[in-house]
C-alpha atoms as a PDB file:
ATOM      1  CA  UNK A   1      15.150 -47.416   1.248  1.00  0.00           C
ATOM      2  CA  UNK A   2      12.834 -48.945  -1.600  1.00  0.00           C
ATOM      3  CA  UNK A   3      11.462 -46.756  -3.930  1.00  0.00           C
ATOM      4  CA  UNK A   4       7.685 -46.029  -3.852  1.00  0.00           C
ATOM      5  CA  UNK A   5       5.512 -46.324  -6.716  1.00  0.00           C
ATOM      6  CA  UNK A   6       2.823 -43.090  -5.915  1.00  0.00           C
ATOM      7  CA  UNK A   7      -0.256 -43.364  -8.668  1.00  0.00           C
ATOM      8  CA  UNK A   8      -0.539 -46.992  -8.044  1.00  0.00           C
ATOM      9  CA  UNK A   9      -0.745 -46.568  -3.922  1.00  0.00           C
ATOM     10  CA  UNK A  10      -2.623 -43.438  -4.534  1.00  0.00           C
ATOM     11  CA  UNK A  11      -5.445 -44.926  -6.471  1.00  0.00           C
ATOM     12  CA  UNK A  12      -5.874 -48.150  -4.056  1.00  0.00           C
ATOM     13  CA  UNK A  13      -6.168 -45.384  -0.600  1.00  0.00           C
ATOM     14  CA  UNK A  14      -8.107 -43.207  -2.404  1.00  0.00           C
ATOM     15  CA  UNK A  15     -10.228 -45.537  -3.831  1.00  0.00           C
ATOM     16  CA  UNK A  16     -10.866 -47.526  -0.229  1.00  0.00           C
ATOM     17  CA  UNK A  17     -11.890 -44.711   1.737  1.00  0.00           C
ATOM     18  CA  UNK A  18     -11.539 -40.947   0.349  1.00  0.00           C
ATOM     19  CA  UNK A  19      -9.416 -38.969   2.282  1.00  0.00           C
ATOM     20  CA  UNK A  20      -9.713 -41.709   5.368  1.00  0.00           C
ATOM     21  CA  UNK A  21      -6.558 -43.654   3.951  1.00  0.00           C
ATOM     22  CA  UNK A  22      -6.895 -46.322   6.619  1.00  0.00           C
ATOM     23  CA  UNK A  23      -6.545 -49.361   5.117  1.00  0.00           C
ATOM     24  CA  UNK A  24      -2.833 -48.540   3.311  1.00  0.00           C
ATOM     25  CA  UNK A  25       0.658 -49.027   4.492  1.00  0.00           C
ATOM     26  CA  UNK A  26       2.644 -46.822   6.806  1.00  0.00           C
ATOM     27  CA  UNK A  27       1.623 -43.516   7.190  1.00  0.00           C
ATOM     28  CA  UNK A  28       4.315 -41.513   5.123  1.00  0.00           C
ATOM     29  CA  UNK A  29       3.177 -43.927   2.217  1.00  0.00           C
ATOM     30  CA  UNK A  30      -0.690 -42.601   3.312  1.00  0.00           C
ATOM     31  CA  UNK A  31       0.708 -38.865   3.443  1.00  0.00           C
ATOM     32  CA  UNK A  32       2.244 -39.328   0.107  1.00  0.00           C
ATOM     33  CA  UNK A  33      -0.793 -40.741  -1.311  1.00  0.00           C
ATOM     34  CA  UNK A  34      -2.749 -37.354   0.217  1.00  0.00           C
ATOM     35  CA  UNK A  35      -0.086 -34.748  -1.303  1.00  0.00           C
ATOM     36  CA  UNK A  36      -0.407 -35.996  -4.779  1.00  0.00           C
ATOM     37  CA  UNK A  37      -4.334 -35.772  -4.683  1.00  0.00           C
ATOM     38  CA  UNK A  38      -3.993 -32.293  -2.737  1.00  0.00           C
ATOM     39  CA  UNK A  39      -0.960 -31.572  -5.566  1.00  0.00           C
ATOM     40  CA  UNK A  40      -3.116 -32.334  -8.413  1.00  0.00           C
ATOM     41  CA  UNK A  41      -6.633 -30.334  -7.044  1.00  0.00           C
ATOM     42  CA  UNK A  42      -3.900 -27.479  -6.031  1.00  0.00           C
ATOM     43  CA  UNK A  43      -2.661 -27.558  -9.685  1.00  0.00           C
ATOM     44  CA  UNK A  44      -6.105 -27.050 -11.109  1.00  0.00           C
ATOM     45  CA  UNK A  45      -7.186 -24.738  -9.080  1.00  0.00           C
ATOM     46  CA  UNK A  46     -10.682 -26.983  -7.827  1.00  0.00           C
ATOM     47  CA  UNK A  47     -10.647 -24.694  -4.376  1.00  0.00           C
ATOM     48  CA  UNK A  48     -14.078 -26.708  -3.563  1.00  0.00           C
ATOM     49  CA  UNK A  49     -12.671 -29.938  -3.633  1.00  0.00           C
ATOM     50  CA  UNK A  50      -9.297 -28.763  -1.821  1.00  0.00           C
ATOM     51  CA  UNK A  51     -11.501 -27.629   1.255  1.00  0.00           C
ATOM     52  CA  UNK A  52     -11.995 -31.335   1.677  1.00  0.00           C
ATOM     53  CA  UNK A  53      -8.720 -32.289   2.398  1.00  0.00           C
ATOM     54  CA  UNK A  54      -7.918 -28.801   3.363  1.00  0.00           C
ATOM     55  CA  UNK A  55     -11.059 -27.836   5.271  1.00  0.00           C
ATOM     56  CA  UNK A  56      -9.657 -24.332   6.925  1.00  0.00           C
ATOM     57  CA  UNK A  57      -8.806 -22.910   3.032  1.00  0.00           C
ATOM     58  CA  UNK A  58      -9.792 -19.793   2.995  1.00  0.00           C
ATOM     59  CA  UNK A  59      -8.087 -18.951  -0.246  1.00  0.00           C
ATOM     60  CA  UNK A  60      -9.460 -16.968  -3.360  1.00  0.00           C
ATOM     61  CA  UNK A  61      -7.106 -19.124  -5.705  1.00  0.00           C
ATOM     62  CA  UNK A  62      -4.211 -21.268  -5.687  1.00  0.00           C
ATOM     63  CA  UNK A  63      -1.345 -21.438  -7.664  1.00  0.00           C
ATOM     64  CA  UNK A  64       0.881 -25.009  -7.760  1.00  0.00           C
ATOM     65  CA  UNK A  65       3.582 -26.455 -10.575  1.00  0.00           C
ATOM     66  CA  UNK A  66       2.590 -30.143  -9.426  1.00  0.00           C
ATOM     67  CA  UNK A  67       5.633 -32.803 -10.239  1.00  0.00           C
ATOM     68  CA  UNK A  68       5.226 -35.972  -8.490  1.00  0.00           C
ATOM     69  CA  UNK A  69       8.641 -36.536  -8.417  1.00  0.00           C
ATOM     70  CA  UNK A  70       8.980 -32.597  -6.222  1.00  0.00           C
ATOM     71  CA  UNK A  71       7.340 -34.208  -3.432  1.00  0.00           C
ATOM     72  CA  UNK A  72       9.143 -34.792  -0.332  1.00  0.00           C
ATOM     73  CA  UNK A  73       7.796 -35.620   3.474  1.00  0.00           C
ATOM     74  CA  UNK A  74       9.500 -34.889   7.193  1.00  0.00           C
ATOM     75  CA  UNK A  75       7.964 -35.637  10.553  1.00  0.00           C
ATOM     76  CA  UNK A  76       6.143 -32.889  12.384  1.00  0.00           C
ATOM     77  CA  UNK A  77       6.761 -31.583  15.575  1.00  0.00           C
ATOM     78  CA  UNK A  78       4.242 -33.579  17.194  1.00  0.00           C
ATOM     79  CA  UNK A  79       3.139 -37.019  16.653  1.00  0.00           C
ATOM     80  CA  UNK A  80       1.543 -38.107  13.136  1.00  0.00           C
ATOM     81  CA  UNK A  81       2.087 -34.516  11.882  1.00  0.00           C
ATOM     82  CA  UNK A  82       3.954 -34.131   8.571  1.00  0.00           C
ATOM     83  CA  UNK A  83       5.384 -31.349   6.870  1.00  0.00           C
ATOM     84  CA  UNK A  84       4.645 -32.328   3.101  1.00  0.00           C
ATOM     85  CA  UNK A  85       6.851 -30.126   0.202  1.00  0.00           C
ATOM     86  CA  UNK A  86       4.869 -29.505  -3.165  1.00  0.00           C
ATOM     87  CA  UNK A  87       7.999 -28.326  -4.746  1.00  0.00           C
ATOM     88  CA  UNK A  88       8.391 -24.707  -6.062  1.00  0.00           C
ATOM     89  CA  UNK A  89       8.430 -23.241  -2.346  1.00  0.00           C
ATOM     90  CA  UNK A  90       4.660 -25.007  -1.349  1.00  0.00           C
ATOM     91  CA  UNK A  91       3.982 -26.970   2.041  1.00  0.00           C
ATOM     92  CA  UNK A  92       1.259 -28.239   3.546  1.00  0.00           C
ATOM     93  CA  UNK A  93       1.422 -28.661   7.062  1.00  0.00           C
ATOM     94  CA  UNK A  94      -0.679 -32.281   7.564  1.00  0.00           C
ATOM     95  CA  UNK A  95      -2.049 -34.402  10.665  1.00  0.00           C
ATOM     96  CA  UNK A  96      -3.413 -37.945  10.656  1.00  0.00           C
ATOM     97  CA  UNK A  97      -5.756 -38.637  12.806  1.00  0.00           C
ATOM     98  CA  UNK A  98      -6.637 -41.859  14.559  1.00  0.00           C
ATOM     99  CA  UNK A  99      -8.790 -43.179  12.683  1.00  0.00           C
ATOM    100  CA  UNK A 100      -6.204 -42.530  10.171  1.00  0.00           C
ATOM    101  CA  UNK A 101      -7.963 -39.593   8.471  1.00  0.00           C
ATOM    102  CA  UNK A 102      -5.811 -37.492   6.787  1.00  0.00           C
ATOM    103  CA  UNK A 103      -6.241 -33.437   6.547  1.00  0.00           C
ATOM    104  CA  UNK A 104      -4.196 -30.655   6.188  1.00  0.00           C
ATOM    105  CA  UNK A 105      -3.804 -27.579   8.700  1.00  0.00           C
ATOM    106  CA  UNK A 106      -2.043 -24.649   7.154  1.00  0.00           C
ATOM    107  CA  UNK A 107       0.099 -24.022   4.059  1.00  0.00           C
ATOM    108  CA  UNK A 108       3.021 -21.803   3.367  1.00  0.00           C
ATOM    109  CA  UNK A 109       3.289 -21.035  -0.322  1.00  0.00           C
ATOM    110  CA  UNK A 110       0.630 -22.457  -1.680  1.00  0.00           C
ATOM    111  CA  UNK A 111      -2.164 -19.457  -1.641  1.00  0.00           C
ATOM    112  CA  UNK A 112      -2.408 -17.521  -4.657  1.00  0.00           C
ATOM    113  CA  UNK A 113      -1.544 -13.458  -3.668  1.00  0.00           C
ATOM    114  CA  UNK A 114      -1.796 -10.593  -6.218  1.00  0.00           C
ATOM    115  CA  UNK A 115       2.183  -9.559  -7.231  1.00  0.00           C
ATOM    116  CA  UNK A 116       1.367  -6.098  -6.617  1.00  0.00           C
ATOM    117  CA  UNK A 117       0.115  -6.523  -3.299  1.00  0.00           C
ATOM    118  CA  UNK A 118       3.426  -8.864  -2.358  1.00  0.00           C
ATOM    119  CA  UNK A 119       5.965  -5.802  -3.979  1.00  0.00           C
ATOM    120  CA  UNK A 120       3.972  -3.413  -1.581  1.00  0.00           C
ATOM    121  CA  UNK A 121       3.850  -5.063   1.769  1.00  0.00           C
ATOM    122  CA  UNK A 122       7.745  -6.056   1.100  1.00  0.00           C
ATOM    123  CA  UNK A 123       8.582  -2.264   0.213  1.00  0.00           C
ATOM    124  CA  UNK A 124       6.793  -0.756   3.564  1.00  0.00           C
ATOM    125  CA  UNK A 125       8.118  -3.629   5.981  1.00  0.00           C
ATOM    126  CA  UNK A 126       4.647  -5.301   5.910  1.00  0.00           C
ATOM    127  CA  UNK A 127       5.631  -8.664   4.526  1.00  0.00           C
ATOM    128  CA  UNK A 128       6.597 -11.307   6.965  1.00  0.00           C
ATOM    129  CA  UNK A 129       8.657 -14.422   5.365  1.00  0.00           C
ATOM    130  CA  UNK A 130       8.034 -16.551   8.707  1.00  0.00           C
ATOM    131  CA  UNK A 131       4.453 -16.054   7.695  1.00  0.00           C
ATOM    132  CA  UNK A 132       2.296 -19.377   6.893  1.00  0.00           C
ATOM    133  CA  UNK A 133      -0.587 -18.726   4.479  1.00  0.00           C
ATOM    134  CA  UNK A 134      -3.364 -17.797   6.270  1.00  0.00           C
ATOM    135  CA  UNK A 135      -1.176 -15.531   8.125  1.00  0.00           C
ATOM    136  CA  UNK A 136       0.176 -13.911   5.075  1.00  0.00           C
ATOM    137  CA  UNK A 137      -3.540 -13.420   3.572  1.00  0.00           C
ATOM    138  CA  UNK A 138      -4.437 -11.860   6.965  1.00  0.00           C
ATOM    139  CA  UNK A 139      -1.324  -9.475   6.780  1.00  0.00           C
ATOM    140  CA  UNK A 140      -2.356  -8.314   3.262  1.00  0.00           C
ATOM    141  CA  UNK A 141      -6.022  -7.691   4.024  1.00  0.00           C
ATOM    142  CA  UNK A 142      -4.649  -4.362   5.747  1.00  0.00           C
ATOM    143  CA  UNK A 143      -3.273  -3.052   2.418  1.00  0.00           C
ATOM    144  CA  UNK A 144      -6.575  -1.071   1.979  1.00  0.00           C
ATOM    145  CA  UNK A 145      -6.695   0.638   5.257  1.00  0.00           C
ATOM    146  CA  UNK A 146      -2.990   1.105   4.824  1.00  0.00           C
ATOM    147  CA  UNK A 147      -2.991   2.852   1.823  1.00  0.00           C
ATOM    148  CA  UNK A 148      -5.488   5.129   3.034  1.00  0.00           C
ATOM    149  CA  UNK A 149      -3.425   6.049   6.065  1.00  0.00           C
ATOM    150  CA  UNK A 150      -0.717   6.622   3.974  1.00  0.00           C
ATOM    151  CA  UNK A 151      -2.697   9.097   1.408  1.00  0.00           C
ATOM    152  CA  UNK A 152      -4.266  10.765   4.812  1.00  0.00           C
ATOM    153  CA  UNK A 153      -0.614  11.369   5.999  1.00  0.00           C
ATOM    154  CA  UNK A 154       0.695  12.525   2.854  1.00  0.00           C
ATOM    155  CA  UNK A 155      -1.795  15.126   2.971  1.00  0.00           C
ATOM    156  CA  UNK A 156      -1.453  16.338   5.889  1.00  0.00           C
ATOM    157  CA  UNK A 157       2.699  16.421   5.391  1.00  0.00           C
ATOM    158  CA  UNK A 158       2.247  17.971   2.018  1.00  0.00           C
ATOM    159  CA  UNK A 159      -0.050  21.138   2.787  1.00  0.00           C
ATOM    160  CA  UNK A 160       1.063  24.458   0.776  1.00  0.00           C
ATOM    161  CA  UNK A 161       0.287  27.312   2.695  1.00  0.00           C
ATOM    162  CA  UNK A 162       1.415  30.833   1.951  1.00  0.00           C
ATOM    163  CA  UNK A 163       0.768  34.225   3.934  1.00  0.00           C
ATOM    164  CA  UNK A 164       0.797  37.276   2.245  1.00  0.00           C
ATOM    165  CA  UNK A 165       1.182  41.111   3.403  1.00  0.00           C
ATOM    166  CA  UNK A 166       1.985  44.548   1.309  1.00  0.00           C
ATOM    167  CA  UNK A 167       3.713  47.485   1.890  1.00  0.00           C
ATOM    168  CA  UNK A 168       3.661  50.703  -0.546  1.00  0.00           C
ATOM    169  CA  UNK A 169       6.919  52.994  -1.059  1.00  0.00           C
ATOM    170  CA  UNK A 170       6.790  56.239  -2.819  1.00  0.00           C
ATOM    171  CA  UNK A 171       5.791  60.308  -2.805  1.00  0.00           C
ATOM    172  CA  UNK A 172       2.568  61.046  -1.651  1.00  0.00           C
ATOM    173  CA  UNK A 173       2.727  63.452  -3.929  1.00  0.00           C
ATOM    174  CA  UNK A 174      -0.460  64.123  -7.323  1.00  0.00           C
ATOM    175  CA  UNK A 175      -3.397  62.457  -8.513  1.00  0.00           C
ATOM    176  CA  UNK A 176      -1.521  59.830 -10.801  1.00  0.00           C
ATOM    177  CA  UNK A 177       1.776  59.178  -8.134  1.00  0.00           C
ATOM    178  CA  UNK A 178       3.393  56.266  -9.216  1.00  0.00           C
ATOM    179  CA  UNK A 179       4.108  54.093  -6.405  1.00  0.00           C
ATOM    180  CA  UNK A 180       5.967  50.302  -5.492  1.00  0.00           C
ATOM    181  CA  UNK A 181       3.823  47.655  -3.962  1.00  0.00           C
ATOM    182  CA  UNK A 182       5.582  45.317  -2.259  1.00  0.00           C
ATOM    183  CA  UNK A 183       3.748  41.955  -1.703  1.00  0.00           C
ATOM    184  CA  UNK A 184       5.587  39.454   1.339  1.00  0.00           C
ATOM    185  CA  UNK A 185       4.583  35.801   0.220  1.00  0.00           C
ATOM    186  CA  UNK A 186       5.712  33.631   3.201  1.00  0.00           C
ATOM    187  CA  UNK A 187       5.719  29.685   2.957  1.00  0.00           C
ATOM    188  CA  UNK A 188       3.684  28.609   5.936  1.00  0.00           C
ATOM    189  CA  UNK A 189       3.497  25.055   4.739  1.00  0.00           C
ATOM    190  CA  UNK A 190       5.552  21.884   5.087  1.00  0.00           C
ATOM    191  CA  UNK A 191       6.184  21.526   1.159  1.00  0.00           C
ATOM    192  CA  UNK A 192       8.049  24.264  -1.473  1.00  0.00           C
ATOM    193  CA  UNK A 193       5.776  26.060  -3.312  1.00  0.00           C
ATOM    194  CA  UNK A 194       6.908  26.486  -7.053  1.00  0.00           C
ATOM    195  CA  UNK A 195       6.109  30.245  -8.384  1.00  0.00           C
ATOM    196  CA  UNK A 196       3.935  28.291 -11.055  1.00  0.00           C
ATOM    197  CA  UNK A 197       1.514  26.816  -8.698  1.00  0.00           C
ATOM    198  CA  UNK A 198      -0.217  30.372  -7.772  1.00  0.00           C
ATOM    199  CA  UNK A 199      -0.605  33.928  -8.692  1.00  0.00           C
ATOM    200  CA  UNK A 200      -0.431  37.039  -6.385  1.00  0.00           C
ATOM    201  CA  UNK A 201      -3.739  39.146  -6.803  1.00  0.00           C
ATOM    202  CA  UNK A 202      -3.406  43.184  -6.292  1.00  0.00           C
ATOM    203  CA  UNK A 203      -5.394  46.564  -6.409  1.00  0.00           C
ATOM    204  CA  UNK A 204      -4.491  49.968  -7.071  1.00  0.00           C
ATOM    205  CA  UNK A 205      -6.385  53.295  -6.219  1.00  0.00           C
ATOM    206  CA  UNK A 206      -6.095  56.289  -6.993  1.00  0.00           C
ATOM    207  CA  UNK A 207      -8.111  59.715  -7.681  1.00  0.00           C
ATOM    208  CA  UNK A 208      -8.712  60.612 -11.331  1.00  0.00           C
ATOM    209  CA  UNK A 209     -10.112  64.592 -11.267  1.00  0.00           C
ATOM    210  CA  UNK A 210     -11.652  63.798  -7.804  1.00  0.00           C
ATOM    211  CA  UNK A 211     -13.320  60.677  -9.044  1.00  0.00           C
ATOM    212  CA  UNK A 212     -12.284  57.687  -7.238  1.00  0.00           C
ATOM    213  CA  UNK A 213     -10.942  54.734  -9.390  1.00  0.00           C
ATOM    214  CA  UNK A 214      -9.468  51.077  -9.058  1.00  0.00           C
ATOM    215  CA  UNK A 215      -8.106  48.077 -10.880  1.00  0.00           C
ATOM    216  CA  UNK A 216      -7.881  44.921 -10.212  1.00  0.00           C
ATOM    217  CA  UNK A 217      -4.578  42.834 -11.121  1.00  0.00           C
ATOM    218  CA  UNK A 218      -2.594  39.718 -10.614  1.00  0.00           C
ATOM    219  CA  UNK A 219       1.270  38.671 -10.771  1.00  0.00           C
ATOM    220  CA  UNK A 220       2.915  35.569 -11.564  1.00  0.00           C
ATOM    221  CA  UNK A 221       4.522  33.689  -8.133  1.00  0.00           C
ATOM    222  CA  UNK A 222       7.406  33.089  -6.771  1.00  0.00           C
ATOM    223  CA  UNK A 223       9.334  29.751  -5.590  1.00  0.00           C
ATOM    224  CA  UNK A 224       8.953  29.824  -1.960  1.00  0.00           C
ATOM    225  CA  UNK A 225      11.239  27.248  -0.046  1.00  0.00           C
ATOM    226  CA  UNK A 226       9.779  25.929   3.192  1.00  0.00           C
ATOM    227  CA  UNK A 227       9.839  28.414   6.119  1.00  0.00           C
ATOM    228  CA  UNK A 228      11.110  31.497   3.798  1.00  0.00           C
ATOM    229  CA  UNK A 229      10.270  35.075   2.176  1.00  0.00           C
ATOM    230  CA  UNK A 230       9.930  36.121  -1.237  1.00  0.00           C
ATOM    231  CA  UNK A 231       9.192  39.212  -2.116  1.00  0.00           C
ATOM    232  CA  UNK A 232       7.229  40.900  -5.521  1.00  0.00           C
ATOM    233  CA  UNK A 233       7.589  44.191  -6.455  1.00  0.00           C
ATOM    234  CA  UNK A 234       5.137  46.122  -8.763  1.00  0.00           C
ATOM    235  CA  UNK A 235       4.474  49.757  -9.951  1.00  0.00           C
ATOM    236  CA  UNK A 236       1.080  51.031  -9.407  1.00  0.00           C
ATOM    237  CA  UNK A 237      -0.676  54.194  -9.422  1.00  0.00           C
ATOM    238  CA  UNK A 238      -2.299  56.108  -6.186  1.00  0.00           C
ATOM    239  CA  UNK A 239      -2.175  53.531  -3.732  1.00  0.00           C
ATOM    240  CA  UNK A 240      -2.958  49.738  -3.286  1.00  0.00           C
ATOM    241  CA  UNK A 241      -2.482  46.283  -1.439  1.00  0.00           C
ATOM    242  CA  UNK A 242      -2.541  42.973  -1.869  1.00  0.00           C
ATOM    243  CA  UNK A 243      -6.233  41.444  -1.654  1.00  0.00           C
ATOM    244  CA  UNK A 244      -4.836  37.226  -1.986  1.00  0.00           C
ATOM    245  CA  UNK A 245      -3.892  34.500  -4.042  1.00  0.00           C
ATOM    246  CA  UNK A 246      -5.118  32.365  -6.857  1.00  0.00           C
ATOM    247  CA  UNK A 247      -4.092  28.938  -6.289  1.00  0.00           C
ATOM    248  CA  UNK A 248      -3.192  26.799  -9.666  1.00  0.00           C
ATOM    249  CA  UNK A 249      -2.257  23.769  -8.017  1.00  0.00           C
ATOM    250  CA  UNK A 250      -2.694  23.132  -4.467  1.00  0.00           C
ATOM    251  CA  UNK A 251      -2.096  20.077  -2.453  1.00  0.00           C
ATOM    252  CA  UNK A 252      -2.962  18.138  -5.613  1.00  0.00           C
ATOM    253  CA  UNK A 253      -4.209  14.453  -4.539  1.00  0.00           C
ATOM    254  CA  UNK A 254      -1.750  11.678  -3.715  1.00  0.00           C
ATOM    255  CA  UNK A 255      -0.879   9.136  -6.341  1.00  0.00           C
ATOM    256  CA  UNK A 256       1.221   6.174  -5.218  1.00  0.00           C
ATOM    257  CA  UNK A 257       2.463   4.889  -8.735  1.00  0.00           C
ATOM    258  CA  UNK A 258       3.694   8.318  -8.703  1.00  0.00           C
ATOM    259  CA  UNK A 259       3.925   9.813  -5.366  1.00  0.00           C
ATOM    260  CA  UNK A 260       4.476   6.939  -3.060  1.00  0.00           C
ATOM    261  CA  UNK A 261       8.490   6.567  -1.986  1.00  0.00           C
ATOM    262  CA  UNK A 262       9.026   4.019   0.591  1.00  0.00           C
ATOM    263  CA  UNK A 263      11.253   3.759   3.212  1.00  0.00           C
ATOM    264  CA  UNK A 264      10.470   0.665   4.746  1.00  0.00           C
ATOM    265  CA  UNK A 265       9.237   1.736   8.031  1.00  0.00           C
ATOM    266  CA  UNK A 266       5.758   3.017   7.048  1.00  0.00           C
ATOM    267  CA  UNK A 267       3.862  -0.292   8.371  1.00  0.00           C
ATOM    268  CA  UNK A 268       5.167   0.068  11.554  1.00  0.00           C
ATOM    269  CA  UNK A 269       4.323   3.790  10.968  1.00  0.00           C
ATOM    270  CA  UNK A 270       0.939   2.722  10.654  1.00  0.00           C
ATOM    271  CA  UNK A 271       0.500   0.320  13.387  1.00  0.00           C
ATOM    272  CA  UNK A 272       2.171   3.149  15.688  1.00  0.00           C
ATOM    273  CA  UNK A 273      -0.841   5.311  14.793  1.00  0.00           C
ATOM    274  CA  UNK A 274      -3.470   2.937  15.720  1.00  0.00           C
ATOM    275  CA  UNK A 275      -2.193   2.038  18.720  1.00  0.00           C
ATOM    276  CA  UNK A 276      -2.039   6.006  19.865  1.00  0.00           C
ATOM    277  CA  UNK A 277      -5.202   6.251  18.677  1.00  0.00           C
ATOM    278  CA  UNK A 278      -6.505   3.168  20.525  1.00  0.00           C
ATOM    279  CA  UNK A 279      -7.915   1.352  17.218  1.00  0.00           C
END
């Protein structure tokens, strides 16, 4: 097969017509012609004057390495379509029609997507390699609403909920008795509760010369695994009972560079939830 000069041809169908390369050789020479001008707008970025050649672009930015020499061009599946490669993983899906206008139809690589969006739909079994651009930017859109499932879900699987009764032990015996109060904490939640996320609060009674007095106190927690007991014991005078607990850090809010540990399935996690919920 000869070797095709591009610029030369490129500049002659350009020239007669725009993107209507009529007037040139055989077609691949006229698809050719067509990838290097939509190669070099792609590599500048000029979205406006992409949408003429490309008119369904719906792109916020491209992003093409544009070599010339990268391009190569197979047939279609269906008459005068061509599959053009930009090189670095980019092609443009193109048709010519009959009066030998030249346009392209979709695009696989060539759309410009945030990294950190691409690392998150690939960690949560969002991202779909068999998808073509449009497709892809589609797919991606949902990240928001995604998210947001996934920080209502981790909320409601990461609740801390604890229960707490008292029991006193001890004579009944004086004024000033000394006495145990013992306060159940029970984890009614779906998470552990560390002993340093809340404090037991207490009061004692008791008859001082036949005037009633109280206090007020509070007690350090206790690690509480899901499902389980723990109890605290303290010494008080007269009699008492627990009266609640002082949360320090309770179902503190989700943070995905922090929180977030994927598994893969959470996408189809999410789509399973709108379709029970008829969304």
């Amino acid at each position: 097969m000869k070797k095709r000069i591009l610029m030369p041809l490129m500049s002659v169908c350009l020239a007669a017509s725009g993107i209507a390369l009529v007037s040139c050789g055989g077609k691949t020479d006229k698809v050719k012609a067509f990838a290097v001008d939509f190669a070099t707008k792609a590599g500048k970025n000029q979205l406006d004057s992409l949408k003429l050649l490309y008119p369904s672009l719906d792109a916020d930015s491209v992003a093409l390495a544009f070599s010339a020499d990268s391009i190569t061009i197979a047939d279609g599946a269906e008459p005068d379509n061509f599959i053009v490669n930009l090189g670095n993983g980019a092609s443009v899906n193109v048709v010519v029609a009959e009066d030998g206008t030249i346009s392209a139809t979709s695009s696989k690589g060539l759309y410009a997507f945030k990294d950190a969006d691409l690392s998150f739909a690939k960690s949560i079994g969002m991202y779909d390699a068999s998808f073509d651009d449009k497709a892809l930017r589609k797919r991606l859109s949902e990240i928001p609403d995604v998210k947001a499932y996934l920080t209502e879900d981790y909320a409601a699987t990461h609740k801390k909920d604890l229960a707490v009764t008292s029991s006193v032990t001890g004579h009944a015996a004086g004024y000033m008795t000394l006495r145990n109060l013992h306060i159940k904490v029970t984890n009614k939640g779906n998470v552990p509760v560390k002993g340093s996320d809340y404090t037991v609060n207490y009061r004692a009674a008791w008859m001082d010369f036949g005037q009633p007095m109280s206090r007020s106190y509070s007690a350090p927690g206790k690690d509480v695994p899901v499902g389980g007991s723990v109890t605290i014991t303290k010494t008080i005078t007269g009699m008492g009972g627990v009266t609640g607990i002082s949360w320090k850090n309770k179902d503190a809010a989700f943070d995905f560079d922090k929180d977030f540990k994927p598994t893969g399935k959470e996408y189809q996690t999410y789509l399973d939830s709108k379709k029970e919920s008829g969304k």
